[in-house]
N, C-alpha and C. Protein backbone atom coordinates (compact mmCIF):
# COMPACT_ATOMS: atom_id res chain seq x y z
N UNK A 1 3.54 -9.62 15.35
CA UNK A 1 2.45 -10.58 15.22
C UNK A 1 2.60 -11.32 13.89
N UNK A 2 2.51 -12.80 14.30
CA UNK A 2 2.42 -13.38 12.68
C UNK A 2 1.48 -12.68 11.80
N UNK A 3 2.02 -12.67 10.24
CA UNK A 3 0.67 -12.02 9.68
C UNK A 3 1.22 -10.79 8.98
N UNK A 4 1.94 -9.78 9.94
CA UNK A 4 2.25 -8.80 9.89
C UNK A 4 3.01 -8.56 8.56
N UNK A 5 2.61 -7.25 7.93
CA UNK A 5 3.90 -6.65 6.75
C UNK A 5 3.72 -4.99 6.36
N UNK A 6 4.09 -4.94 5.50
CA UNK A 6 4.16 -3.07 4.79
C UNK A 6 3.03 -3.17 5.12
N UNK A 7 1.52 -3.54 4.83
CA UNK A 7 0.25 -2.82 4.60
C UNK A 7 -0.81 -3.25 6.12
N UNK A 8 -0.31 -4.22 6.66
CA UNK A 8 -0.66 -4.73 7.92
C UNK A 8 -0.23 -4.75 8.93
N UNK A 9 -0.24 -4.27 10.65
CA UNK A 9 0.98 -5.07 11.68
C UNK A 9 0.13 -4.64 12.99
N UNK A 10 0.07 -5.73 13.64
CA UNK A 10 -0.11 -5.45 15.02
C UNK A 10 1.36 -5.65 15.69
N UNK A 11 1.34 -5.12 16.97
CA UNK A 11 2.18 -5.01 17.83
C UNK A 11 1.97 -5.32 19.40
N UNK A 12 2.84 -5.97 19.69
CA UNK A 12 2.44 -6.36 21.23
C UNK A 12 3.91 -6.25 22.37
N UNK A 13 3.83 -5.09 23.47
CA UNK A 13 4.70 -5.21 24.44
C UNK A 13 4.75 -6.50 25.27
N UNK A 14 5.77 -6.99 25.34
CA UNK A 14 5.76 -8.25 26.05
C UNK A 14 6.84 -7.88 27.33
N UNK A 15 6.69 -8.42 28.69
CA UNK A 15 7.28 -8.49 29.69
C UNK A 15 7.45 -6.85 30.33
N UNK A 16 6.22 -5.98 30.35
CA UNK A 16 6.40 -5.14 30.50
C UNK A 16 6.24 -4.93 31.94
N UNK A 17 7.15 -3.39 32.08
CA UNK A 17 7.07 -2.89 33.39
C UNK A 17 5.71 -2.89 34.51
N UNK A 18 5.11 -2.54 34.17
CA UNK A 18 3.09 -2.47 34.10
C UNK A 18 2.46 -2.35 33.10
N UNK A 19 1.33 -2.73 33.25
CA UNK A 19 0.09 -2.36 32.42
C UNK A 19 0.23 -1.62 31.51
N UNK A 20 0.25 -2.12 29.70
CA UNK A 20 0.42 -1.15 29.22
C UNK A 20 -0.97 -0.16 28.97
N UNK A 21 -0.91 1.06 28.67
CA UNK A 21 -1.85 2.08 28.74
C UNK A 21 -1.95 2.24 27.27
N UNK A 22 -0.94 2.63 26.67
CA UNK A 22 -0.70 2.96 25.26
C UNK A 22 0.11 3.02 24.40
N UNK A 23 -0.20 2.83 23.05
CA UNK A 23 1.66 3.18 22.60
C UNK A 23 1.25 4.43 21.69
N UNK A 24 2.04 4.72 20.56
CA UNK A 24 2.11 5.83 20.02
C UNK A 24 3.42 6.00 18.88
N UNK A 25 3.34 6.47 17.97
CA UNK A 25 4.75 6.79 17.14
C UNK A 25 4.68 8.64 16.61
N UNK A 26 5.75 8.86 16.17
CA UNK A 26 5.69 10.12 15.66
C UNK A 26 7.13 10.21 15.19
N UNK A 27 7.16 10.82 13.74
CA UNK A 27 8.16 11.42 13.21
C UNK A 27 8.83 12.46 14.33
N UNK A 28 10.20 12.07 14.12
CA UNK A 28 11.01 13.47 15.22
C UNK A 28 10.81 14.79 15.02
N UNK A 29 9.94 14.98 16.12
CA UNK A 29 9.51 16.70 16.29
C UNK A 29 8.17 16.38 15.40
N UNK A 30 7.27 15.50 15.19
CA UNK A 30 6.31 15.49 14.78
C UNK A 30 5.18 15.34 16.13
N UNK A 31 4.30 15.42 15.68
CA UNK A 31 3.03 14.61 16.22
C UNK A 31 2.93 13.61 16.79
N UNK A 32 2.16 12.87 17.89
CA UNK A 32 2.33 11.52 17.96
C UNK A 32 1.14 11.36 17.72
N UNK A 33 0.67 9.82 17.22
CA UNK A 33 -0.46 9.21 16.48
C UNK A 33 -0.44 8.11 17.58
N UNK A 34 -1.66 8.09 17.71
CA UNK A 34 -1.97 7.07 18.69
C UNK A 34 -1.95 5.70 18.00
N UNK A 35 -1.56 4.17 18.71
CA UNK A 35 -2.15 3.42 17.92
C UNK A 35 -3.82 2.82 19.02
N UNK A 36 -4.51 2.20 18.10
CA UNK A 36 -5.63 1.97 18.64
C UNK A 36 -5.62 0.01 19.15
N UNK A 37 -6.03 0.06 20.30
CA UNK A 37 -5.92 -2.15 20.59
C UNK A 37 -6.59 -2.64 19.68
N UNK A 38 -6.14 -3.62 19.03
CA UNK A 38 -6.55 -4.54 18.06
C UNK A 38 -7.61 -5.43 18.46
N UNK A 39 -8.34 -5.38 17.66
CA UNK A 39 -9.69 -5.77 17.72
C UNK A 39 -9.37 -7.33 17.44
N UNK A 40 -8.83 -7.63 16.41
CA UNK A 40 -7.95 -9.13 15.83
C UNK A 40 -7.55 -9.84 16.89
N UNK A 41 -6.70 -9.14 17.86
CA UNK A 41 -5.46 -10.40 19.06
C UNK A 41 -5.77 -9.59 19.98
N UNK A 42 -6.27 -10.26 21.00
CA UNK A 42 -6.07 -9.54 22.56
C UNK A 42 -4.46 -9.08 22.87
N UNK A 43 -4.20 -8.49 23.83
CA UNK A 43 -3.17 -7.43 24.18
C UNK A 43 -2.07 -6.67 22.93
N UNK A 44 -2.48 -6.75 21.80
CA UNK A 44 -1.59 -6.17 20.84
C UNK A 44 -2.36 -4.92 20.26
N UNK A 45 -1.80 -4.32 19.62
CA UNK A 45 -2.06 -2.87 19.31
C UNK A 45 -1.60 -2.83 17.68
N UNK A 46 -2.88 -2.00 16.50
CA UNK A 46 -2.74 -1.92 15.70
C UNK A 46 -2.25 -0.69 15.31
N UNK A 47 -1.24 -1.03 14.16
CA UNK A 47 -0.29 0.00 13.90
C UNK A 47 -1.26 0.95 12.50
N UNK A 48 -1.31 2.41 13.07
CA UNK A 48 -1.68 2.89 12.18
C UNK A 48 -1.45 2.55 10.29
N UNK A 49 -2.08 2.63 9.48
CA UNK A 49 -1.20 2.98 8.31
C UNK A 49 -0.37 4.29 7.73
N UNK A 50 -0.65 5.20 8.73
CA UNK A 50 0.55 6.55 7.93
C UNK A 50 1.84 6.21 9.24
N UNK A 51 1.76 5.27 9.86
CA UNK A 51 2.65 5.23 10.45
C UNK A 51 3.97 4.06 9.62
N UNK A 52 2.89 3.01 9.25
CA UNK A 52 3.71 1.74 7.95
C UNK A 52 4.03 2.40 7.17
N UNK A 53 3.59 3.40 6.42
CA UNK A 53 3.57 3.71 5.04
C UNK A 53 5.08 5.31 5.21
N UNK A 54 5.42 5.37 6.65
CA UNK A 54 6.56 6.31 6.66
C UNK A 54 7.48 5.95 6.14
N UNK A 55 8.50 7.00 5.61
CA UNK A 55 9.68 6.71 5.15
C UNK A 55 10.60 7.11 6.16
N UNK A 56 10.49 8.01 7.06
CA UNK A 56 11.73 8.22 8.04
C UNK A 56 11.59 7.56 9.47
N UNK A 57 12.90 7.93 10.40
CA UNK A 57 12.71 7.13 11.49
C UNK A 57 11.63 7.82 12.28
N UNK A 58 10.79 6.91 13.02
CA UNK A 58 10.08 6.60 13.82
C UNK A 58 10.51 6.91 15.11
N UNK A 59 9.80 7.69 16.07
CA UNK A 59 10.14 7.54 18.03
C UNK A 59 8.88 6.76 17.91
N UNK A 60 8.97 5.67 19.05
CA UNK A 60 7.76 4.88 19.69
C UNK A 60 7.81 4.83 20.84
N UNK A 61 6.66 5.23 21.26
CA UNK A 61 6.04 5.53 22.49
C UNK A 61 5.49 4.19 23.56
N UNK A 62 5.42 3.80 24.66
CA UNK A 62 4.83 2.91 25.00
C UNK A 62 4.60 3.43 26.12
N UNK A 63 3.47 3.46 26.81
CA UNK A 63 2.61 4.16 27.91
C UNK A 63 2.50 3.23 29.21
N UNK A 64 3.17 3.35 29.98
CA UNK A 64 2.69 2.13 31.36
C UNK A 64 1.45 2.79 32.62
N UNK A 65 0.72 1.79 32.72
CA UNK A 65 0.22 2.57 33.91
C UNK A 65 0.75 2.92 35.09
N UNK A 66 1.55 2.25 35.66
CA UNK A 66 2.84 2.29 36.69
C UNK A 66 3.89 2.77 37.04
N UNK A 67 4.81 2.68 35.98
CA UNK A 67 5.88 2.88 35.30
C UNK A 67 6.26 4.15 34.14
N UNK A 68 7.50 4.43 34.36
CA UNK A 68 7.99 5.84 33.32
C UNK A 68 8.18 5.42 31.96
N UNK A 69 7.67 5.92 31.04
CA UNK A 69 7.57 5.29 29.53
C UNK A 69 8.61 5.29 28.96
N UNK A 70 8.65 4.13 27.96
CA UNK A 70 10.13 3.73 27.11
C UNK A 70 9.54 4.07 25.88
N UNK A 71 10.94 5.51 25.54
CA UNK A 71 10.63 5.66 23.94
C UNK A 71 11.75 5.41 23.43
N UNK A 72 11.62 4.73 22.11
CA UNK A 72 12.83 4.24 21.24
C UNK A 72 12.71 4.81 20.12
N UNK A 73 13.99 4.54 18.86
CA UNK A 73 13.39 5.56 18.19
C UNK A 73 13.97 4.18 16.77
N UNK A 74 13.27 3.80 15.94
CA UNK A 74 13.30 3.18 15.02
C UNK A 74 12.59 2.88 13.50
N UNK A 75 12.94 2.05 12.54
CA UNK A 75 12.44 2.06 11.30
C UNK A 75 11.02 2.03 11.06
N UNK A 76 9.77 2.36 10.31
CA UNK A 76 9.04 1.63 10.22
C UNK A 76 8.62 0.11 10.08
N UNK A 77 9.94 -0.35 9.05
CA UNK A 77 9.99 -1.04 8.47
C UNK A 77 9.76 -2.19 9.99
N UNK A 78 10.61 -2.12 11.30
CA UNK A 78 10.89 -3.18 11.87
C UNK A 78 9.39 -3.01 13.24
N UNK A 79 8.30 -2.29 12.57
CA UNK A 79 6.73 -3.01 12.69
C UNK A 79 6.43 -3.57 11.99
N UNK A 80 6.94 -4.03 10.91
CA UNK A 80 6.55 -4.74 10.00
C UNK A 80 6.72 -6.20 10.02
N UNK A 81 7.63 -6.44 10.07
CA UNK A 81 8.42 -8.08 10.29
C UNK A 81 7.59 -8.76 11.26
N UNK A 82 7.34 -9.80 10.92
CA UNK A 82 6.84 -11.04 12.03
C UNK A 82 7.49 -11.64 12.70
N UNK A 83 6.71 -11.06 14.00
CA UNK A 83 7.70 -12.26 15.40
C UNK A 83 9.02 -11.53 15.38
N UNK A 84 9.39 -10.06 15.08
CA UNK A 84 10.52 -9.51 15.44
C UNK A 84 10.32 -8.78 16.81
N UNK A 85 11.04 -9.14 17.43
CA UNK A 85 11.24 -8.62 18.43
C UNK A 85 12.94 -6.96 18.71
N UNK A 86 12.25 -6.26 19.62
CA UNK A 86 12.49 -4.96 19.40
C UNK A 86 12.88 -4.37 21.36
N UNK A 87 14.12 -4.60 21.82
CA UNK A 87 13.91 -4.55 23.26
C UNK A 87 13.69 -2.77 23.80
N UNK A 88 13.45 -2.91 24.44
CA UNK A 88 12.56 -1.41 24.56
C UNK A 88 13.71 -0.57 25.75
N UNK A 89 14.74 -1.15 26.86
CA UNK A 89 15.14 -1.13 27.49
C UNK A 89 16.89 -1.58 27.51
């Protein structure tokens, strides 16, 4: 999402399988942290801050209602960037 950086970022699945349900991140072999829909932009999802503020890689979760979920596993850093795009598939 324009806008987005270290202390801010929404996120938005685009061209997805179905309906997304949810996403989620978690350190490997950690926890997953939900993110919550952004109140700011319809269909995008706000990225926690202990999730920005990680230093190691990231798994991200994306939840379909339909469809078997795509997890990837990447930087914090590249929720951060604006208008980066991230293919899930």
């Amino acid at each position: 999402k324009e806008g987005s950086n270290a202390w801010w970022s929404l996120v938005q699945v685009r061209n997805p399988p179905s309906a997304v349900d949810s996403m989620m991140a978690r350190r490997p072999g950690g926890i997953w942290i939900p993110f919550a829909w952004a109140t700011e932009a319809e269909n995008f999802f706000k990225v926690p801050d202990t999730v920005l503020k990680s230093s190691d890689s990231l798994d991200l979760r994306v939840v379909y209602h339909m469809a078997t979920p795509d997890t990837i596993r990447l930087s914090p850093a590249d929720l951060t960037k604006e208008k980066n795009t991230i293919p899930l598939r």
